[in-house]
N, C-alpha and C. Protein backbone atom coordinates (compact mmCIF):
# COMPACT_ATOMS: atom_id res chain seq x y z
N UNK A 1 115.56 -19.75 64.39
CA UNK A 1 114.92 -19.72 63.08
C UNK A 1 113.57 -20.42 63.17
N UNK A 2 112.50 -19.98 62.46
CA UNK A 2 111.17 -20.48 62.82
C UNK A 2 111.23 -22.01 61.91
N UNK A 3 110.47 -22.80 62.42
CA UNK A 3 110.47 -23.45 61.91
C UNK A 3 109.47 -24.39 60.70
N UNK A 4 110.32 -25.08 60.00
CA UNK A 4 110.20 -25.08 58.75
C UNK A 4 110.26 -24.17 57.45
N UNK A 5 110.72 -23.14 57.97
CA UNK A 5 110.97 -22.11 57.30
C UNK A 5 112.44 -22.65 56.01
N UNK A 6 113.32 -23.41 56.47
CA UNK A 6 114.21 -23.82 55.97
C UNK A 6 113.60 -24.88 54.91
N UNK A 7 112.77 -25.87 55.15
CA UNK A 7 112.54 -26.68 54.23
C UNK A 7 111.15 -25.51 53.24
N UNK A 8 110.77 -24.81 53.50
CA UNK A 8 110.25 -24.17 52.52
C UNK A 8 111.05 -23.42 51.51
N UNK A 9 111.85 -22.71 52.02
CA UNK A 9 112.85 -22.40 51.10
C UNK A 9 113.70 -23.05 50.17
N UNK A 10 113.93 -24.17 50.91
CA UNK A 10 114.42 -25.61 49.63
C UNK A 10 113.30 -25.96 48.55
N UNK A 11 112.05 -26.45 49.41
CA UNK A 11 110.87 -26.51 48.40
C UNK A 11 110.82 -25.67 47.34
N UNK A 12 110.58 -24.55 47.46
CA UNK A 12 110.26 -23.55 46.40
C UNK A 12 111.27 -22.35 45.83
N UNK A 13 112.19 -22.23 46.22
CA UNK A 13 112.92 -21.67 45.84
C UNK A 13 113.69 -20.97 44.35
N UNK A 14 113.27 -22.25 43.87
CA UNK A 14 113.92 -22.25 42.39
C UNK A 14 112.38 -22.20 41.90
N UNK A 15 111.43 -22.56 42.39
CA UNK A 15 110.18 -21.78 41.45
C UNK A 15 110.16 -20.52 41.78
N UNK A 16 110.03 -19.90 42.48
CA UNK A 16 110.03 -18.42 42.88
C UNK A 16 110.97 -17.71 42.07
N UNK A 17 112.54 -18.61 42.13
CA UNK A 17 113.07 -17.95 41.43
C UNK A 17 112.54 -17.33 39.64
N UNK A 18 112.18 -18.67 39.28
CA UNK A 18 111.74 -18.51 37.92
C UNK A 18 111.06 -17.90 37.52
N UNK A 19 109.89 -17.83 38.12
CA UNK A 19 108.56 -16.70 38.36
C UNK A 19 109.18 -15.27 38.26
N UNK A 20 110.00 -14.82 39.52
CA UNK A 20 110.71 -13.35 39.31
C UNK A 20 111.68 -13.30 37.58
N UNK A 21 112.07 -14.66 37.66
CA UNK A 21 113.05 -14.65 36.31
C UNK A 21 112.41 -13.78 34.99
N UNK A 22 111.46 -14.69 35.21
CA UNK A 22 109.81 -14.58 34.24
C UNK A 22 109.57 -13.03 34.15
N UNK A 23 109.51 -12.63 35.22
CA UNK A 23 108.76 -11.14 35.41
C UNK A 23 109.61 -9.64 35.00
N UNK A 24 111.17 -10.21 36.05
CA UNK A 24 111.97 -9.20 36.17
C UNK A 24 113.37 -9.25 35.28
N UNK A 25 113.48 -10.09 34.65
CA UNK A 25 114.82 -10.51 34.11
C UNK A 25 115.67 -11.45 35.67
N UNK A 26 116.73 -11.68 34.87
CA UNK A 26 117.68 -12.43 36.05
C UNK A 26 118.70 -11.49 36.37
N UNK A 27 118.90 -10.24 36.39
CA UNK A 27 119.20 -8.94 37.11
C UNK A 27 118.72 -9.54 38.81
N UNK A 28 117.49 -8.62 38.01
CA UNK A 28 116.70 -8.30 39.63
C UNK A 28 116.08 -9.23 40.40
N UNK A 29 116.06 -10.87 39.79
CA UNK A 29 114.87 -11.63 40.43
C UNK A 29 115.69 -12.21 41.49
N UNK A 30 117.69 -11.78 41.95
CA UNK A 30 117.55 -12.79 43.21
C UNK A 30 117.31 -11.65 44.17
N UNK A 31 117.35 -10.35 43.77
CA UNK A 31 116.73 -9.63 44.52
C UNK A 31 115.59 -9.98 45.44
N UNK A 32 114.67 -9.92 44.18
CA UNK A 32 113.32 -10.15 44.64
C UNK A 32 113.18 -11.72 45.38
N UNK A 33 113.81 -12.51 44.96
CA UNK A 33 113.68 -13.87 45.66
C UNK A 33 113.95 -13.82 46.92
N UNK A 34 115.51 -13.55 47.18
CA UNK A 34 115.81 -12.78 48.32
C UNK A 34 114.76 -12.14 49.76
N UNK A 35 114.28 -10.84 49.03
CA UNK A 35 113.18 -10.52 49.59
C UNK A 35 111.90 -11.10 50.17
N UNK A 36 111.75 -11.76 48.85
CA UNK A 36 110.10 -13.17 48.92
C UNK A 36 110.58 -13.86 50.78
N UNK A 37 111.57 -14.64 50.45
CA UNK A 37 111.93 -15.54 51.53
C UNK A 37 111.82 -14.60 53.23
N UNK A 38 112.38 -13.34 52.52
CA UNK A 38 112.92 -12.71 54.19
C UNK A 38 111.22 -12.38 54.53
N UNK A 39 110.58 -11.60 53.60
CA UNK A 39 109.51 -11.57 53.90
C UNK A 39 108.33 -12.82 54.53
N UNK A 40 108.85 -14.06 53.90
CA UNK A 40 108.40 -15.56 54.66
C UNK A 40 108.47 -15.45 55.54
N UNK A 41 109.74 -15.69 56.15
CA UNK A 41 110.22 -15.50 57.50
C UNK A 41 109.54 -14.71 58.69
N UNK A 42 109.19 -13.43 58.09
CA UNK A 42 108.86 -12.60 59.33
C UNK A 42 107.04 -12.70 59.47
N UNK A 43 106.50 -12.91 58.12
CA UNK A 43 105.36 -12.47 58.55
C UNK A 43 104.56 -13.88 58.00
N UNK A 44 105.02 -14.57 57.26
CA UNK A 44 103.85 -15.62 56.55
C UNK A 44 103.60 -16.44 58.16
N UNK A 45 102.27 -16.47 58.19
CA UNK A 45 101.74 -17.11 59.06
C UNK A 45 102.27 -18.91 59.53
N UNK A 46 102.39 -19.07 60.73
CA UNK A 46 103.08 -20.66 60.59
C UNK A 46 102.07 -22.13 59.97
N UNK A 47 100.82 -21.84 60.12
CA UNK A 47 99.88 -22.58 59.64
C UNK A 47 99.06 -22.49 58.65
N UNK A 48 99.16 -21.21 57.34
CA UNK A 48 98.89 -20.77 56.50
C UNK A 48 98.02 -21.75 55.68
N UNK A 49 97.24 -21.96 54.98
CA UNK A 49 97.10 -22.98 54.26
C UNK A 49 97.49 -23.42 53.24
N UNK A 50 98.23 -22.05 52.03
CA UNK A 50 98.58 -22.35 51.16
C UNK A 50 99.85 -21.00 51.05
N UNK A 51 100.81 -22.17 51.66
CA UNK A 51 101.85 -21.55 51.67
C UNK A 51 102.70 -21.07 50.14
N UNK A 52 102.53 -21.70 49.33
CA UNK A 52 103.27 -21.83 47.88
C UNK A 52 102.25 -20.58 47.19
N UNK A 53 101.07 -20.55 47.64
CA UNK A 53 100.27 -19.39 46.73
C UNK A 53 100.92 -17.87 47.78
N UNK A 54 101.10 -17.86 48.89
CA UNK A 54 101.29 -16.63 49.92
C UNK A 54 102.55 -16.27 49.27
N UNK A 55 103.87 -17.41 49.22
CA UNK A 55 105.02 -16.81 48.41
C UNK A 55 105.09 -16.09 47.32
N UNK A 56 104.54 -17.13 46.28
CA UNK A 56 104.31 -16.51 44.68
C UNK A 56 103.71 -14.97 44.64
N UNK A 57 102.35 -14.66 45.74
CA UNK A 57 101.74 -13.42 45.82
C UNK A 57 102.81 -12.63 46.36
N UNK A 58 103.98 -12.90 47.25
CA UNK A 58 104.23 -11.50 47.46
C UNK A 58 105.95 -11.42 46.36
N UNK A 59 106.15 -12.18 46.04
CA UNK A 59 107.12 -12.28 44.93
C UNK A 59 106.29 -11.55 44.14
N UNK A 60 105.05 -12.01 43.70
CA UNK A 60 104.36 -10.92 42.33
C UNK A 60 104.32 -9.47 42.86
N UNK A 61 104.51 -8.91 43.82
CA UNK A 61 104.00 -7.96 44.80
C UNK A 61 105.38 -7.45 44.49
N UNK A 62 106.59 -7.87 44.87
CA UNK A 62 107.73 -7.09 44.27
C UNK A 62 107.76 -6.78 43.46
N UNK A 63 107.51 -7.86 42.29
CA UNK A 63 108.06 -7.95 40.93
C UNK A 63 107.08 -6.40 40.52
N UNK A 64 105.80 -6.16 40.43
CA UNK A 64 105.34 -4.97 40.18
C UNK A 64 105.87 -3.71 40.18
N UNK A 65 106.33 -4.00 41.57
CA UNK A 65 107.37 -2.95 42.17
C UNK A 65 108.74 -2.68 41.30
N UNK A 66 109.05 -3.80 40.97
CA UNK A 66 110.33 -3.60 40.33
C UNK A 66 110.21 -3.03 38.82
N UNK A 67 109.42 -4.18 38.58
CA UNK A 67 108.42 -3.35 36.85
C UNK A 67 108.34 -2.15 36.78
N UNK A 68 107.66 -1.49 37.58
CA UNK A 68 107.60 0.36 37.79
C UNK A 68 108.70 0.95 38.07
N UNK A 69 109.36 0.39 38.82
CA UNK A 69 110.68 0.99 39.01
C UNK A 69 111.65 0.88 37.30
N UNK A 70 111.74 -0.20 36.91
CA UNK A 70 112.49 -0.09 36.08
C UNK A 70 111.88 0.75 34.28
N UNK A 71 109.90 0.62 34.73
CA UNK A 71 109.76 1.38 33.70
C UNK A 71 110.04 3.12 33.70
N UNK A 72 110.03 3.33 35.10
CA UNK A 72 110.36 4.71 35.61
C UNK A 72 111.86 5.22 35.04
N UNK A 73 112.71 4.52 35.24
CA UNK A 73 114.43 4.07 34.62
C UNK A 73 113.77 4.35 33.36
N UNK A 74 113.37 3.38 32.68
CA UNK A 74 113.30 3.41 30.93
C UNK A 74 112.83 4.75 30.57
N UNK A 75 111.47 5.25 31.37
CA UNK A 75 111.20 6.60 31.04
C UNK A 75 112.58 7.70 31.33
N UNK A 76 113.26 7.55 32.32
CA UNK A 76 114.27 9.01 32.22
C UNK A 76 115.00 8.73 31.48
N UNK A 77 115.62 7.53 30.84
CA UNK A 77 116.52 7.81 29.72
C UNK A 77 115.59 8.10 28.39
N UNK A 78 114.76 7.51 28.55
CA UNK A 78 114.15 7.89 26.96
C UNK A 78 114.41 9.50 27.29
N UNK A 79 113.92 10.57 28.00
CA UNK A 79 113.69 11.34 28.46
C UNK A 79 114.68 12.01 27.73
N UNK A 80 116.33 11.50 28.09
CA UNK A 80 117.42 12.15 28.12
C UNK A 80 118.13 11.97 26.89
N UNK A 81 117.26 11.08 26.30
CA UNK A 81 118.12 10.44 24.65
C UNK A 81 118.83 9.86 24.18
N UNK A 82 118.94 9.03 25.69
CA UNK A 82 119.99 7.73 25.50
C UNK A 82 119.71 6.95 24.84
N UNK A 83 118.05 6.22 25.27
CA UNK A 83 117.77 5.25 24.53
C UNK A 83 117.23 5.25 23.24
N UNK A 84 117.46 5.12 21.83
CA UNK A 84 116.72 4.99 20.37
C UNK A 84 115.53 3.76 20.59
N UNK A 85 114.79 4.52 20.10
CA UNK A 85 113.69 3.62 19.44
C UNK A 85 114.39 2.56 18.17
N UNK A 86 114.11 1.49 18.58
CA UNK A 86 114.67 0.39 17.02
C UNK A 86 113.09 -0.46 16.86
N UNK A 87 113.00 -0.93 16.07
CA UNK A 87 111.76 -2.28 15.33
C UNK A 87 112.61 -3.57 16.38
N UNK A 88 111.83 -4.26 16.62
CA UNK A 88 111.82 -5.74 16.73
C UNK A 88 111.25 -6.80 15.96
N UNK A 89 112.63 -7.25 15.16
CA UNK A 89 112.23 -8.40 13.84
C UNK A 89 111.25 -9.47 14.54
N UNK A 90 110.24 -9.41 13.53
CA UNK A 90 109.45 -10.69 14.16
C UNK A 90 109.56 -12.30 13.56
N UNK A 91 109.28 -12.80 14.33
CA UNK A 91 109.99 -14.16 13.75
C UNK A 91 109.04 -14.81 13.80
N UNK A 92 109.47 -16.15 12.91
CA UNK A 92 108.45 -17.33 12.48
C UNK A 92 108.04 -18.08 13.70
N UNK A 93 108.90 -18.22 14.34
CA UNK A 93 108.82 -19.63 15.25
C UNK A 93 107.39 -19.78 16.11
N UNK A 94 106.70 -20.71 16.41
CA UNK A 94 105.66 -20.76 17.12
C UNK A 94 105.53 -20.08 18.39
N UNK A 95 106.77 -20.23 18.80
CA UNK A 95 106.99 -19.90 20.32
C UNK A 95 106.98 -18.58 20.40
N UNK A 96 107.36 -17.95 19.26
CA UNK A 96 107.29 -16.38 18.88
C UNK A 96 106.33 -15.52 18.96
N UNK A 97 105.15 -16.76 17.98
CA UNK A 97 104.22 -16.09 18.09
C UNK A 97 103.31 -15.98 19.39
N UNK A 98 103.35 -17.65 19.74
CA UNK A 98 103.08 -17.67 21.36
C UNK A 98 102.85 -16.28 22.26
N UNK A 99 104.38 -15.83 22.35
CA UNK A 99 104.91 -15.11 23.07
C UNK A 99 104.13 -13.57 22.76
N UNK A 100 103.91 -13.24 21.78
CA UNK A 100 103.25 -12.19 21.37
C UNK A 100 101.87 -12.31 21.65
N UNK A 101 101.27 -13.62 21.54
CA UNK A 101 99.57 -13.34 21.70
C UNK A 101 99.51 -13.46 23.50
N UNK A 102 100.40 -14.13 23.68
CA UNK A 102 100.20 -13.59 25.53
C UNK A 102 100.39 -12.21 26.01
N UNK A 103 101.40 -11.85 25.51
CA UNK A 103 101.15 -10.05 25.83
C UNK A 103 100.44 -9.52 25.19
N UNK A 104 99.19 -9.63 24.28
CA UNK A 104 98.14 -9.34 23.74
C UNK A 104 96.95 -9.71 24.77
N UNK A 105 97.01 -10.44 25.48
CA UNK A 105 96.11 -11.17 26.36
C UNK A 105 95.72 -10.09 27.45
N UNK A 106 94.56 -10.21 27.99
CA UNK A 106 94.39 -9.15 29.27
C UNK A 106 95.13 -9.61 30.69
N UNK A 107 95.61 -8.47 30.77
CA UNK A 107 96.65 -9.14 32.18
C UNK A 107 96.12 -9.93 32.79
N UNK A 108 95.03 -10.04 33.73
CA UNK A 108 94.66 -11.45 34.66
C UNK A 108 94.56 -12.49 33.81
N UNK A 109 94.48 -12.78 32.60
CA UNK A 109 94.08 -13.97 31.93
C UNK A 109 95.47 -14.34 31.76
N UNK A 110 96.59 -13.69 31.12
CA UNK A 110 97.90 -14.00 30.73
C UNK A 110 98.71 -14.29 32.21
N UNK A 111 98.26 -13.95 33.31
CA UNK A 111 98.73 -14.06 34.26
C UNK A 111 98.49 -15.40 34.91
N UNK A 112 96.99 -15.97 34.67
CA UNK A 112 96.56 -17.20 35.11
C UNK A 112 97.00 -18.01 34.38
N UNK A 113 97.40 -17.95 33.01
CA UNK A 113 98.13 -19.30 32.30
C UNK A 113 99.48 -18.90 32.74
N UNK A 114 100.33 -18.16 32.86
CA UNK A 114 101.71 -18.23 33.49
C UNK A 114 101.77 -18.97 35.04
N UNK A 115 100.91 -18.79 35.77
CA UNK A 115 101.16 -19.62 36.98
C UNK A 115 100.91 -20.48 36.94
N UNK A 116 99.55 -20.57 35.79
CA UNK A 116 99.36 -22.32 36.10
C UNK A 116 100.50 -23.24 35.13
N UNK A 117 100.61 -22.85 34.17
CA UNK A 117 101.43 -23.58 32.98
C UNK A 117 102.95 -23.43 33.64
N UNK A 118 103.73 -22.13 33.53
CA UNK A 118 104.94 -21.92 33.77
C UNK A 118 105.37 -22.05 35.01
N UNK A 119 104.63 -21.89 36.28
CA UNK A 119 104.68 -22.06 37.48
C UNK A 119 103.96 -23.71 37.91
N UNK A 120 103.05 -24.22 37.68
CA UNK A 120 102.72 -25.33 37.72
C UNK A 120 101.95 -25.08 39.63
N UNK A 121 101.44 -23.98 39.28
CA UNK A 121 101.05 -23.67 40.56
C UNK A 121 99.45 -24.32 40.36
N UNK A 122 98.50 -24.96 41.58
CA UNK A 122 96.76 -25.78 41.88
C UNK A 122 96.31 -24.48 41.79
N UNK A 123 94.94 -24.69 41.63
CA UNK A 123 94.37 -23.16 41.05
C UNK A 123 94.23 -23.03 42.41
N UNK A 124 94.29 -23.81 43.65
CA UNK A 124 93.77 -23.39 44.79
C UNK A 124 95.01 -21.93 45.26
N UNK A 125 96.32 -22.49 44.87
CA UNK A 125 98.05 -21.44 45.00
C UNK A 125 97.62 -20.21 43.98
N UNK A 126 96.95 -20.52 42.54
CA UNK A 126 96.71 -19.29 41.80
C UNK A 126 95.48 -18.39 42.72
N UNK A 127 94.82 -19.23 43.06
CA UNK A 127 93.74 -18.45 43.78
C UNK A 127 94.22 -16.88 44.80
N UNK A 128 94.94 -17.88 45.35
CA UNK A 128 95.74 -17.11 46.16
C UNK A 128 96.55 -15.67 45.99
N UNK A 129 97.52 -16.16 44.64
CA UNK A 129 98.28 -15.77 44.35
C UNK A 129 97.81 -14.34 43.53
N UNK A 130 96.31 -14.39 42.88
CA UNK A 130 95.92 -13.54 42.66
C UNK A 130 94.38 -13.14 43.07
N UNK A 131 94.14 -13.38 44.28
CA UNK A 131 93.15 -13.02 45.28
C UNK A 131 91.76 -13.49 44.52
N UNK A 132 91.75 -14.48 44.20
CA UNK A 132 90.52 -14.89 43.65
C UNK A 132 89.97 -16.56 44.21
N UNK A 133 88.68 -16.77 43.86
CA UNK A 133 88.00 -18.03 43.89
C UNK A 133 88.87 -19.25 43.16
N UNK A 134 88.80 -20.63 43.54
CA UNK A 134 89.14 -21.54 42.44
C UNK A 134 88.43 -21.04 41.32
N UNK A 135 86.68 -21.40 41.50
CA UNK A 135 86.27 -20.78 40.16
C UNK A 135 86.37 -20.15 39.36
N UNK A 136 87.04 -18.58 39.79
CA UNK A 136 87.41 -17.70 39.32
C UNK A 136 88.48 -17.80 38.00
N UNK A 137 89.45 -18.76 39.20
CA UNK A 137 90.80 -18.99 38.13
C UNK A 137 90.70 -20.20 37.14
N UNK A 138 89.62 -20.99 37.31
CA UNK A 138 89.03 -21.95 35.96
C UNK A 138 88.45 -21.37 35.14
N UNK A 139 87.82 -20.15 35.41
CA UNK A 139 86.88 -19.36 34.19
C UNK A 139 88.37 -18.40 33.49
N UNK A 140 89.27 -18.19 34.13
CA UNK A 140 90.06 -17.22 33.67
C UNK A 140 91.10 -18.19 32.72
N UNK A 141 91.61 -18.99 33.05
CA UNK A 141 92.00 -20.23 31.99
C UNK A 141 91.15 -20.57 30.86
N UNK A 142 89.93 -20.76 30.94
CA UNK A 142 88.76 -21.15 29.86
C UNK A 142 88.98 -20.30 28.78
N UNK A 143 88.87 -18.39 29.37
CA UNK A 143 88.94 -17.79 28.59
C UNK A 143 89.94 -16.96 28.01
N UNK A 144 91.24 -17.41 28.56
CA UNK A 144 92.21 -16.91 27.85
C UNK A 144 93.04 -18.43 26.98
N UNK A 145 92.61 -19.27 27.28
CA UNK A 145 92.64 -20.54 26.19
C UNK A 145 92.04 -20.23 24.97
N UNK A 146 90.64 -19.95 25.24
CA UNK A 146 89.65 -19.64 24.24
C UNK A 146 90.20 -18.44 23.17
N UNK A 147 90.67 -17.30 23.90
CA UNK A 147 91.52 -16.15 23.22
C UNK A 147 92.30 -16.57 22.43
N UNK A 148 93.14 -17.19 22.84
CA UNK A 148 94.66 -17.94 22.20
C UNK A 148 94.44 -18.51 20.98
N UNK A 149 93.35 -19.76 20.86
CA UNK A 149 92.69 -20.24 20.23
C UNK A 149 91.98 -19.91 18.98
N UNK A 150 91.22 -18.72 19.22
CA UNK A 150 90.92 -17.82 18.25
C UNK A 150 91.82 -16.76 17.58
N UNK A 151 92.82 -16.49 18.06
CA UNK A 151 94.19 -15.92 18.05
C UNK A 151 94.70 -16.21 17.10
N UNK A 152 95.17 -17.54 17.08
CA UNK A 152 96.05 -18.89 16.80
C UNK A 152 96.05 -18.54 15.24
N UNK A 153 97.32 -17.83 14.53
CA UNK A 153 96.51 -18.29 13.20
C UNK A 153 96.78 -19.55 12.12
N UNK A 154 96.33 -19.37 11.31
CA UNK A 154 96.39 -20.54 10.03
C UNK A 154 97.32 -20.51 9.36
N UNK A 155 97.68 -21.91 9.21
CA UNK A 155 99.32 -22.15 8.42
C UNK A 155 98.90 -21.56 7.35
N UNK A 156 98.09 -20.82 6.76
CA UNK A 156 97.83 -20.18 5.47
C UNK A 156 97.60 -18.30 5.87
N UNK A 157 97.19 -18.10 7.29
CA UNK A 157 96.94 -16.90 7.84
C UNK A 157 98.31 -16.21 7.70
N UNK A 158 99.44 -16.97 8.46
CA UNK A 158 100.66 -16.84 9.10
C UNK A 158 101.16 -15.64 8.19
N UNK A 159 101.44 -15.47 7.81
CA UNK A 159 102.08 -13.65 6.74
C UNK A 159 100.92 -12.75 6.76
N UNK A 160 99.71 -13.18 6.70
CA UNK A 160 98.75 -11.67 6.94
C UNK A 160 98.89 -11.90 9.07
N UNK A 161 99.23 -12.70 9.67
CA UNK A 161 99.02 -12.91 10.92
C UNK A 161 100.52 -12.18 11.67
N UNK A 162 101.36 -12.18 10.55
CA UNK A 162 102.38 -11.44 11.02
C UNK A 162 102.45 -10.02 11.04
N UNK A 163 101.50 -9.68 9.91
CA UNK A 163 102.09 -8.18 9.71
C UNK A 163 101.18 -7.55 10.76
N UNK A 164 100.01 -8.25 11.30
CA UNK A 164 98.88 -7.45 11.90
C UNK A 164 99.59 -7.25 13.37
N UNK A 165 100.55 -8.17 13.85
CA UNK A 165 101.24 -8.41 15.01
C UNK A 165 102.16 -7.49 14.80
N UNK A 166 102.78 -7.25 13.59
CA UNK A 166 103.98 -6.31 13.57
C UNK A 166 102.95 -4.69 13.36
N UNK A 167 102.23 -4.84 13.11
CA UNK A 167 101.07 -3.44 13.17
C UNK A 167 100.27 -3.21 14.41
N UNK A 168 100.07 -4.24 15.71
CA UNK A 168 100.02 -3.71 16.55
C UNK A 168 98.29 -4.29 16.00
N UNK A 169 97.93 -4.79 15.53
CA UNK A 169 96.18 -5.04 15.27
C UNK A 169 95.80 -6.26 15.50
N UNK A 170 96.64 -6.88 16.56
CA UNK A 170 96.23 -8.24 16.78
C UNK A 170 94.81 -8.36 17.01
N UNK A 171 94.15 -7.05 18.04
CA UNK A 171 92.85 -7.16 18.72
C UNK A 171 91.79 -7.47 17.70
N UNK A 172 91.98 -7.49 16.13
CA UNK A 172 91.18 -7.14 15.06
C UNK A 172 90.25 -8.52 14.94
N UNK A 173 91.17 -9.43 15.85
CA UNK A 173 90.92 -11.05 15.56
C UNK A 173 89.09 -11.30 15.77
């Protein structure tokens, strides 16, 4: 077994896991964790520099994979008429709304506050993780803070801030 390969897998393991958790549900992410590691093993370089950003990148590298795959799934049953369309009640809670203005967010920006915040990954590991400069990933934090921010609405907004979210017009902000 190469070595140190074992204490990396202790190291990070349960972040990786979470990350796929994050991405894929907890179905598929020991899949993908699974994978992340074997893929360590064979090819991550032994002197890498930033080993924790090389993992996370090819864990995100599945998880895509799996995303398409499973939106491919969602498309043939819609297809076949299994699945009904239903509403999703929207709720008060902050975290709710949270949760909605990040998938409003442009993917690289919503992506750079998930690694850095939820992953607790150095922008030097985000760098990595999504092929960019430190700089890069400080300007991409700035401005999806800044989004959020302007987003964010007013304890007096909050009912016109809901319905625009339940209408799909968040961008109107």
């Amino acid at each position: 077994m190469r070595d140190g390969f074992e204490e990396l897998f202790r190291s990070h393991h349960a972040a990786v896991r979470r990350f796929a958790t994050r991405r894929v549900g907890a179905a598929a992410a020991d899949d993908i964790v699974a994978s992340t590691f074997e893929l360590a093993l064979h090819r991550l370089p032994a002197r890498h520099p930033h080993p924790t950003g090389w993992l996370f990148r090819a864990a995100d590298n599945l998880c895509k994979a799996e995303v398409t795959r499973q939106a491919r799934e969602i498309r043939m049953l819609r297809d076949a008429g299994v699945i009904a369309d239903t509403e999703v009640d929207a709720a008060d809670s902050d975290v709710d709304v949270l949760l909605r203005l990040l998938e409003m967010l442009p993917a690289a920006q919503r992506e750079v506050l998930q690694l850095t915040y939820w992953d607790r990954l150095s922008a030097a590991d985000v760098g990595v993780v999504l092929g960019c400069s430190v700089p890069a990933v400080w300007k991409r934090i700035s401005r999806a803070k800044a989004m959020l921010r302007a987003a964010w609405p007013a304890p007096d907004d909050r009912d016109t801030w809901e319905e625009m979210v339940t209408v799909g017009r968040a961008d109107d902000h």
